[in-house]
N, C-alpha and C. Protein backbone atom coordinates (compact mmCIF):
# COMPACT_ATOMS: atom_id res chain seq x y z
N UNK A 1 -0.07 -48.03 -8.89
CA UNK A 1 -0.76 -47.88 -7.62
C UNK A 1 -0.80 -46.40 -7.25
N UNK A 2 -2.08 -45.95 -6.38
CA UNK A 2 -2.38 -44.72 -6.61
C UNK A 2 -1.89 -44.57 -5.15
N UNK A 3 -1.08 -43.18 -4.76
CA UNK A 3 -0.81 -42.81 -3.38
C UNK A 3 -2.11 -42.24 -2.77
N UNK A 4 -2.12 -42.18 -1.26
CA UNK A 4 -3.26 -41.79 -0.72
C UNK A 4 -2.89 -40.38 -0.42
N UNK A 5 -3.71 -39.49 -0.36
CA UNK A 5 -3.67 -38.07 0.07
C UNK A 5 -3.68 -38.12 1.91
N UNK A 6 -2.83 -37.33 2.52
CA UNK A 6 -3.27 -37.09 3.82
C UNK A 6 -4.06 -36.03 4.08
N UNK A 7 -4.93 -36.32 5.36
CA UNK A 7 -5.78 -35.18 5.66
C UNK A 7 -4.86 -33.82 4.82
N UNK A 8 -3.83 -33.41 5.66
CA UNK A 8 -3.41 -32.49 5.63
C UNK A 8 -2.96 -31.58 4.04
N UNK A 9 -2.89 -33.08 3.55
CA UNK A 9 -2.46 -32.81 1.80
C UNK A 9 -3.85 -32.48 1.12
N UNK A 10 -4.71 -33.06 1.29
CA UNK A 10 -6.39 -32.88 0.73
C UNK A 10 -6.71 -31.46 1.14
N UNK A 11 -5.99 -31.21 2.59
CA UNK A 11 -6.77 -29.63 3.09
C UNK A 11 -5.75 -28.25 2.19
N UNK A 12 -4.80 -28.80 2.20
CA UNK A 12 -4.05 -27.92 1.53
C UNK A 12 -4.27 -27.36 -0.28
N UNK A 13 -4.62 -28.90 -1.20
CA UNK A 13 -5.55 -28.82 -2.03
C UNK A 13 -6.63 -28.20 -1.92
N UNK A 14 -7.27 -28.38 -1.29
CA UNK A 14 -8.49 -27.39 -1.37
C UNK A 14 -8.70 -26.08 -1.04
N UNK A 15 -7.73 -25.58 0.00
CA UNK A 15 -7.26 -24.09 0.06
C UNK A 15 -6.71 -23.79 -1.10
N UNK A 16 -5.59 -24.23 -1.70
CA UNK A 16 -5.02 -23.76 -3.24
C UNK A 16 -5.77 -23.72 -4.14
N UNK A 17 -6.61 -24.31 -4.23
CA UNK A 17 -8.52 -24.64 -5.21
C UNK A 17 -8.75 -23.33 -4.94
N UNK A 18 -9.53 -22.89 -3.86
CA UNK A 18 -10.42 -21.67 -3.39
C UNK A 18 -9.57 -20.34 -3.39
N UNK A 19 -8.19 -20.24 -3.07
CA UNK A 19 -7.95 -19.06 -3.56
C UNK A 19 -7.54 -19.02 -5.11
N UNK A 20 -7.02 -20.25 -5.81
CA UNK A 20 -7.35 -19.28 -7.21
C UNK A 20 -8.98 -18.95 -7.73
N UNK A 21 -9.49 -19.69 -7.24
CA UNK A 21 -11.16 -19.37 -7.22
C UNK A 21 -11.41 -17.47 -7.18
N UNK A 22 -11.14 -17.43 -5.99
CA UNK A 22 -11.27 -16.30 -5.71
C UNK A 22 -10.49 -15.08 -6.42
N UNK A 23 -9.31 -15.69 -6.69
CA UNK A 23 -8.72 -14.18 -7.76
C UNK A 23 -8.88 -14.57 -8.80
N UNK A 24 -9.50 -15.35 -9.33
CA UNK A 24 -10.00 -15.41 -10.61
C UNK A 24 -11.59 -14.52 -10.80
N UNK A 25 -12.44 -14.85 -9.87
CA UNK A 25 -13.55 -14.24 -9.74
C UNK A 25 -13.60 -12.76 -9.40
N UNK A 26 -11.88 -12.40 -8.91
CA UNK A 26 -11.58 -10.84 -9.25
C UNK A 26 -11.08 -10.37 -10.27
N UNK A 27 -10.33 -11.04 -10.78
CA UNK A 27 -9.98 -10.44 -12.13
C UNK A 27 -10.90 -10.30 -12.98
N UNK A 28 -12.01 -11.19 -12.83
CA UNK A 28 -13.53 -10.96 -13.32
C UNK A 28 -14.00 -9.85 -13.49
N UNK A 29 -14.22 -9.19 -12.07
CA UNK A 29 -15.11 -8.06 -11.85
C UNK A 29 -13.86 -7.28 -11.32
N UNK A 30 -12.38 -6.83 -11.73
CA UNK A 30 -11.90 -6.01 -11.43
C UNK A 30 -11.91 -5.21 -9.97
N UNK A 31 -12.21 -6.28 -9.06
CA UNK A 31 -12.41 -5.72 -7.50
C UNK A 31 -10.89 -6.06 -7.02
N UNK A 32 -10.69 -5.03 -5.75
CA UNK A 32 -9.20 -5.43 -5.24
C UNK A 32 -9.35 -6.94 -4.28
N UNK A 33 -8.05 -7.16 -4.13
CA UNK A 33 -8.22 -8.21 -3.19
C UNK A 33 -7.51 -8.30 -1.97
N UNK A 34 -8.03 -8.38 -1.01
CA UNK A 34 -7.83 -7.75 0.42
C UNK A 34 -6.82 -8.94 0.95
N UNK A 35 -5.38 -8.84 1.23
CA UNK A 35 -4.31 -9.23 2.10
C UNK A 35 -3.95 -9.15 3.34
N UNK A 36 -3.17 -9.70 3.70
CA UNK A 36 -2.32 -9.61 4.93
C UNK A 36 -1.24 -9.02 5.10
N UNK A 37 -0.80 -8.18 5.15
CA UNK A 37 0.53 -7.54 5.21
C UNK A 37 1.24 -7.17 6.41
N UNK A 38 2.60 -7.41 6.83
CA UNK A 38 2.94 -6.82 7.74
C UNK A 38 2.30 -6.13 9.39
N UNK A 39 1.12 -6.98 9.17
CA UNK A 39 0.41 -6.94 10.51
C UNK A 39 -0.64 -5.56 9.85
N UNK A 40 -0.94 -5.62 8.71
CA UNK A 40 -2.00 -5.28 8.63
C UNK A 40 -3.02 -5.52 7.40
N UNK A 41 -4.03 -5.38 7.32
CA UNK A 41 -4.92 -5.86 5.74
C UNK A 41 -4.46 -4.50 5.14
N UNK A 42 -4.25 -5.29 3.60
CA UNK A 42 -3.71 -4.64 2.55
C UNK A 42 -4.74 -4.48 1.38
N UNK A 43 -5.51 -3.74 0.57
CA UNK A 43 -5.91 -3.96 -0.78
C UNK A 43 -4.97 -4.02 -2.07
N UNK A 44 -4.93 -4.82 -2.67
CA UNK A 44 -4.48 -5.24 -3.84
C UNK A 44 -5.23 -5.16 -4.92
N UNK A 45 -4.47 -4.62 -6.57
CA UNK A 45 -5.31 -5.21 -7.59
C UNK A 45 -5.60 -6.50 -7.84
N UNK A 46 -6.14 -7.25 -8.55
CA UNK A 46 -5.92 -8.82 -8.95
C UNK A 46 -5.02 -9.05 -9.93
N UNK A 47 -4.85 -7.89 -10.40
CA UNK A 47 -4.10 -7.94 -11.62
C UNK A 47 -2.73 -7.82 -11.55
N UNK A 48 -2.27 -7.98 -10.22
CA UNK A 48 -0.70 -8.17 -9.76
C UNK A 48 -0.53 -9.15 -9.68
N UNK A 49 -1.69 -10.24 -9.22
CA UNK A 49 -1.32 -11.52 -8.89
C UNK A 49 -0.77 -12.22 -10.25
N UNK A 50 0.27 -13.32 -9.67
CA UNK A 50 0.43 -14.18 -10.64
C UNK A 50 -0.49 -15.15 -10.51
C-alpha cells in the first residue's frame, strides 16, 4: 500500500526538484548562483555546490 504525500511533503518535493534544476542549469553555463547569506545576497560558483 502506497502512503499519501501531504500538501506540505509534495511542496517540499517540488522545491528540492527546482533547485537542483537550477544549479544544474548553472553548472551548465558556468553562471554564479545568487544566495542568501547572513542578511545579505551572496554570489556563488555552482561549482561549490554539492
Amino acid at each position: 500500500m502506497k502512503k499519501r504525500m501531504s500538501v506540505e511533503d509534495k511542496a517540499e518535493a517540488a522545491l528540492k526538484a527546482a533547485v537542483r534544476k537550477v544549479v544544474e542549469e548553472h553548472k551548465k553555463t558556468g553562471r554564479p548562483l545568487a544566495i542568501w547569506e547572513n542578511g545579505r545576497v551572496m554570489q556563488i560558483s555552482p561549482y561549490k555546490i554539492k
